[in-house]
Protein backbone atom coordinates (compact mmCIF):
# COMPACT_ATOMS: atom_id res chain seq x y z
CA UNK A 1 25.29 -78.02 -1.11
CA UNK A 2 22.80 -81.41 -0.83
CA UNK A 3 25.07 -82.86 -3.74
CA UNK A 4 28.37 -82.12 -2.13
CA UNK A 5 26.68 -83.60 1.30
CA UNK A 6 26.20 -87.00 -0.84
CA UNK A 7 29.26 -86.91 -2.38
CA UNK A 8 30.92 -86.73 1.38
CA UNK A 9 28.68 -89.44 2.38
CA UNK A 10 29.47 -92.00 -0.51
CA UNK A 11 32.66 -91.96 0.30
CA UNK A 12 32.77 -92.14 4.08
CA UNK A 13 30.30 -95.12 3.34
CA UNK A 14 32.71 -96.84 0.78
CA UNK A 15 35.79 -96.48 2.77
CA UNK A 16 33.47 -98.25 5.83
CA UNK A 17 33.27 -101.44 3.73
CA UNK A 18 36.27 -101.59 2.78
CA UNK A 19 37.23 -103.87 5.31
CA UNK A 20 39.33 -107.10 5.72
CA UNK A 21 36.57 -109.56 5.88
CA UNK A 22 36.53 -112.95 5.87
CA UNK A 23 33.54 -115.09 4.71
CA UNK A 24 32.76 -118.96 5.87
CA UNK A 25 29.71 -120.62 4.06
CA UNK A 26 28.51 -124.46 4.11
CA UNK A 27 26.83 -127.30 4.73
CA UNK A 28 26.86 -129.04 8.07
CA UNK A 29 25.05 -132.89 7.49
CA UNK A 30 22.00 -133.71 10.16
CA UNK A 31 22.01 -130.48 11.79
CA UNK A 32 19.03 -128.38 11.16
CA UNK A 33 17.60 -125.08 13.30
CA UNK A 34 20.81 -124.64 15.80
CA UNK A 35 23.44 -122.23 16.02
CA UNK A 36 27.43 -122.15 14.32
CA UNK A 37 29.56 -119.95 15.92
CA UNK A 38 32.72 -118.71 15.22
CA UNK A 39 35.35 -117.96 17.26
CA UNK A 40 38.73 -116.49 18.29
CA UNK A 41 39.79 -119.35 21.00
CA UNK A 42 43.14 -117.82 22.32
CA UNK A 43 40.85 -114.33 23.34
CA UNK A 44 37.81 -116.61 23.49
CA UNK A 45 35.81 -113.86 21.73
CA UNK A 46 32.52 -114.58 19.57
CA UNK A 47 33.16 -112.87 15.95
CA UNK A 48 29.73 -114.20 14.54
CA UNK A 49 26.75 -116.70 14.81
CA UNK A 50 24.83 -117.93 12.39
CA UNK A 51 21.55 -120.19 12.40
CA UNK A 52 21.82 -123.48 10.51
CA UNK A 53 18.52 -123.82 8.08
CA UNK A 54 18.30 -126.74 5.83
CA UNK A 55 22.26 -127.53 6.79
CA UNK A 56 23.31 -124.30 5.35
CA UNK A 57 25.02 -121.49 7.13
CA UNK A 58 26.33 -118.20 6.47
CA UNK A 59 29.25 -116.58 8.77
CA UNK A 60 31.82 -113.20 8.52
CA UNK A 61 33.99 -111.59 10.46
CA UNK A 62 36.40 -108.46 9.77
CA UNK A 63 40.48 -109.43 10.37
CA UNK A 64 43.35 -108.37 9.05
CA UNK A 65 46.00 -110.91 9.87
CA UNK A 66 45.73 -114.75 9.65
CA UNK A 67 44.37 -116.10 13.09
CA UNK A 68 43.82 -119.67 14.17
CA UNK A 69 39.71 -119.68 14.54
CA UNK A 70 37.50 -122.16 15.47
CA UNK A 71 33.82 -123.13 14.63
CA UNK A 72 31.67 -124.21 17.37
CA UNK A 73 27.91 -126.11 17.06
CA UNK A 74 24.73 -125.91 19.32
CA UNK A 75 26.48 -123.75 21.94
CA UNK A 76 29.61 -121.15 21.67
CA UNK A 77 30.82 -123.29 24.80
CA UNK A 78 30.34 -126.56 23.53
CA UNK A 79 33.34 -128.61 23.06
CA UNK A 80 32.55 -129.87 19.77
CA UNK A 81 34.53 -127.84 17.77
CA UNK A 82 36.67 -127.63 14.97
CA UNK A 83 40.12 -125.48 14.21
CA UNK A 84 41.46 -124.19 11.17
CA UNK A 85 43.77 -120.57 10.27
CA UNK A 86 41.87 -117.97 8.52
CA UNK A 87 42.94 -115.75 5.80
CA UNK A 88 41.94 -112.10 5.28
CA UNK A 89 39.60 -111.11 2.31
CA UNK A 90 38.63 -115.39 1.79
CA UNK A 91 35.47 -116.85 1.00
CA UNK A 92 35.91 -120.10 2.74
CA UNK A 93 33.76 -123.23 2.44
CA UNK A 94 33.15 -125.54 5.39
CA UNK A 95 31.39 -128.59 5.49
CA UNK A 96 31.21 -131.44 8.03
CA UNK A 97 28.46 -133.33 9.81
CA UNK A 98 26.39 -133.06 13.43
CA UNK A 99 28.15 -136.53 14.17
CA UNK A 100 31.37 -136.21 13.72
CA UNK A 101 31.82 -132.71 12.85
CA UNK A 102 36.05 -131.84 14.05
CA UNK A 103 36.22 -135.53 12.71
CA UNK A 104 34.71 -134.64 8.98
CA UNK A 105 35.14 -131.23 8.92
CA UNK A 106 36.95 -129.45 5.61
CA UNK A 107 37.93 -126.43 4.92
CA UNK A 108 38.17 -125.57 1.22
CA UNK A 109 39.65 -122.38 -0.66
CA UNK A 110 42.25 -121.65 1.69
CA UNK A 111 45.95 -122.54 0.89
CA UNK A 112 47.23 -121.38 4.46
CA UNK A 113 45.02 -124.04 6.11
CA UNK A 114 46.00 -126.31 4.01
CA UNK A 115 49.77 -126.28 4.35
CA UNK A 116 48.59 -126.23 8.39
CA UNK A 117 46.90 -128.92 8.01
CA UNK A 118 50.02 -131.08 6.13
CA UNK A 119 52.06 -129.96 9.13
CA UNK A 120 49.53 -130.68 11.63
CA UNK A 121 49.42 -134.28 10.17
CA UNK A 122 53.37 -134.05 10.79
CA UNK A 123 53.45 -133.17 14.30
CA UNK A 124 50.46 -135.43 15.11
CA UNK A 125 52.62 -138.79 14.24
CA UNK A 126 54.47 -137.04 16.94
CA UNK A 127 51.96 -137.05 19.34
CA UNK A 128 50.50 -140.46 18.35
CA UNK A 129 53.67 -142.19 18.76
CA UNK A 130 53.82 -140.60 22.75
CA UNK A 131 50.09 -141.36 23.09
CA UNK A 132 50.58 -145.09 21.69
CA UNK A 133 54.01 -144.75 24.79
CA UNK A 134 51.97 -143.53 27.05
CA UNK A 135 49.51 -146.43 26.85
CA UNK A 136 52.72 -148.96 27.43
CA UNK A 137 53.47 -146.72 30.18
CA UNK A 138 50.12 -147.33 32.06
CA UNK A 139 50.63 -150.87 31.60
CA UNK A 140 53.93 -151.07 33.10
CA UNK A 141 52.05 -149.18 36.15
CA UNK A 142 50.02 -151.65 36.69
CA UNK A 143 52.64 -154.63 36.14
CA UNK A 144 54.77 -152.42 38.61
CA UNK A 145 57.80 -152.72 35.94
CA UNK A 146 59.75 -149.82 37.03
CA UNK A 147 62.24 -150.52 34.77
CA UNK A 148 60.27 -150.49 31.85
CA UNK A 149 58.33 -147.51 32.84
CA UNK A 150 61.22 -145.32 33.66
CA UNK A 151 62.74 -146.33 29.57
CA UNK A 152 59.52 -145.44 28.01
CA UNK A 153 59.25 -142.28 29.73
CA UNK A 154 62.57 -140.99 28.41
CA UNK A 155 61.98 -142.59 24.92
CA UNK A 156 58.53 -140.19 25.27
CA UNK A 157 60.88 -137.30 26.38
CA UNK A 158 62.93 -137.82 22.94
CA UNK A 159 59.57 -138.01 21.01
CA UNK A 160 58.82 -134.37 22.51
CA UNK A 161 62.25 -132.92 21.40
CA UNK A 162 61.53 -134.38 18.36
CA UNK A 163 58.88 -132.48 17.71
CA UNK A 164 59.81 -129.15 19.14
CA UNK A 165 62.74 -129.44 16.93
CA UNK A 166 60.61 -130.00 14.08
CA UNK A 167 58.25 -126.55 15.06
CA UNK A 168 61.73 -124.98 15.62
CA UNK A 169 63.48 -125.68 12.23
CA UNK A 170 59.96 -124.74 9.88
CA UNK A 171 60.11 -121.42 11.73
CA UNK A 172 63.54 -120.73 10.95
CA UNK A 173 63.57 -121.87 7.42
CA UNK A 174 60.06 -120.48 6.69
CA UNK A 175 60.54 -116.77 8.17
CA UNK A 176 58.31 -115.11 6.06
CA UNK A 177 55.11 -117.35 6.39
CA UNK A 178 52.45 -116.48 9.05
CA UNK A 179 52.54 -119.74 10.00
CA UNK A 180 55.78 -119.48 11.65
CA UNK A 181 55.16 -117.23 14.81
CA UNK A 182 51.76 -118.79 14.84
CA UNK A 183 53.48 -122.08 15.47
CA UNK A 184 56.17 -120.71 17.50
CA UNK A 185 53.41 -119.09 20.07
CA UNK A 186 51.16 -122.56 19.75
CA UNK A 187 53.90 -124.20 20.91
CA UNK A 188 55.94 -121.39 23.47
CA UNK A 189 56.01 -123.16 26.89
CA UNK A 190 57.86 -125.87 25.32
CA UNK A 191 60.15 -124.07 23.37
CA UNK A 192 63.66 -123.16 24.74
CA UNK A 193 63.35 -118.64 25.46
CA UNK A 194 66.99 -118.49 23.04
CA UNK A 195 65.49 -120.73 20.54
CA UNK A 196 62.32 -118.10 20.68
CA UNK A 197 64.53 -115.20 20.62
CA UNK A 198 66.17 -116.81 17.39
CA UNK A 199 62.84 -117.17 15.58
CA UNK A 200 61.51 -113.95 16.49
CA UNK A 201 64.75 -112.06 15.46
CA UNK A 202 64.31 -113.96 11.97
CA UNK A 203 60.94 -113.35 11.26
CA UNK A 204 59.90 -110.52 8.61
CA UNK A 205 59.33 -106.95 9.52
CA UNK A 206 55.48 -107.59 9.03
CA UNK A 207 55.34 -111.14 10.68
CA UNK A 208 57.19 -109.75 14.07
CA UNK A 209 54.51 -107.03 13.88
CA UNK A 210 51.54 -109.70 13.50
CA UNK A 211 50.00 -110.90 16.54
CA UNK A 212 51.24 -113.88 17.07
CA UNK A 213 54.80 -112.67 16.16
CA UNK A 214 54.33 -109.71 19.29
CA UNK A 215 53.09 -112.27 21.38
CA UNK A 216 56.79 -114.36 20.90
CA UNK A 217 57.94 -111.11 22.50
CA UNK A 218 55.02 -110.03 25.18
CA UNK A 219 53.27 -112.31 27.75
């Protein structure tokens, strides 16, 4: 009877750890004896801490979809953070620096980050080229050139479609990468609802069932 009690108990144990965990480890330059955390920004719920000794850090938290997460330093509500889109059942590497750590921060041994990341850098030229208008635009304030102000502001208003047309075709030509109703939700308020509808009706069975992909659906 004590043997069959173990044997019930090994395998209510192993069937606990069999979890979809993800695992960050690494090295953080000039910060020694303070806190990482880790975070889920769009519930703005803390999945782990970790202490920092000798720059090193350990961090893990169970998931079972990709999620956009973000790493915080010295204080879970300290603005200097850094974003990236985790993977279930990854060991991912991190490093950065105290300084400038969203500035120099890397995430390695994840190929969903990484294909965020090269269209991140896609619609940031986006953004830079309405931050760079948006500079002109103050000046024009200030030089009280109406004229010139009201022309940049629609050229900045083109720059915007731009982009949301750019989020808009990847999600229809990509409909079975998480990515896609992660962007689409990132991105929702300035998305035309039938253009939503669209993406959401083309996703995958198991991406409209993700949480981003409900979320196209539900407030």
């Amino acid at each position: 009877m004590k043997k069959f009690t173990l044997i019930i108990f090994t395998v209510v144990c192993s069937c606990l750890s069999d979890k979809d965990e993800i695992n960050i480890s690494g090295e953080i330059k000039g910060l020694n004896n303070s806190f990482i955390y880790l975070i889920q920004p769009d519930k703005n719920i803390l999945l782990d801490s970790s202490k920092v000794v000798n720059e090193k850090f350990d961090l893990a938290a169970d998931i079972n979809e990709p999620f956009e997460l973000m790493l915080k330093i010295e204080s879970k509500d300290s603005e200097n953070s850094f974003s990236f889109i985790s993977e279930p059942f990854s060991k991912i590497i991190f490093t950065s620096s105290k300084e400038k750590f969203e500035f120099n921060g890397k995430i390695e041994n994840s190929e969903l980050n990484a294909e965020f990341e090269k269209l991140n850098s896609q619609i940031n030229r986006y953004n830079d080229i309405d931050l760079q208008m948006l500079e002109q635009q103050i000046q024009a304030l200030v030089e009280n050139n109406s004229k010139k102000f009201d022309s940049l502001n629609e050229e900045r208003l083109k720059v915007n479609q731009k982009k949301i047309l750019f989020i808009v075709n990847y999600c229809l030509n990509n409909t079975s990468n998480f990515l896609s109703p992660y962007l689409a939700y990132k991105y929702k308020e300035n998305i035309n609802k039938s253009f939503l509808e669209n993406i959401y009706q083309n996703l995958s069975k198991e991406l409209k069932d993700t949480y981003y992909g409900e979320k196209l659906i539900n407030p």
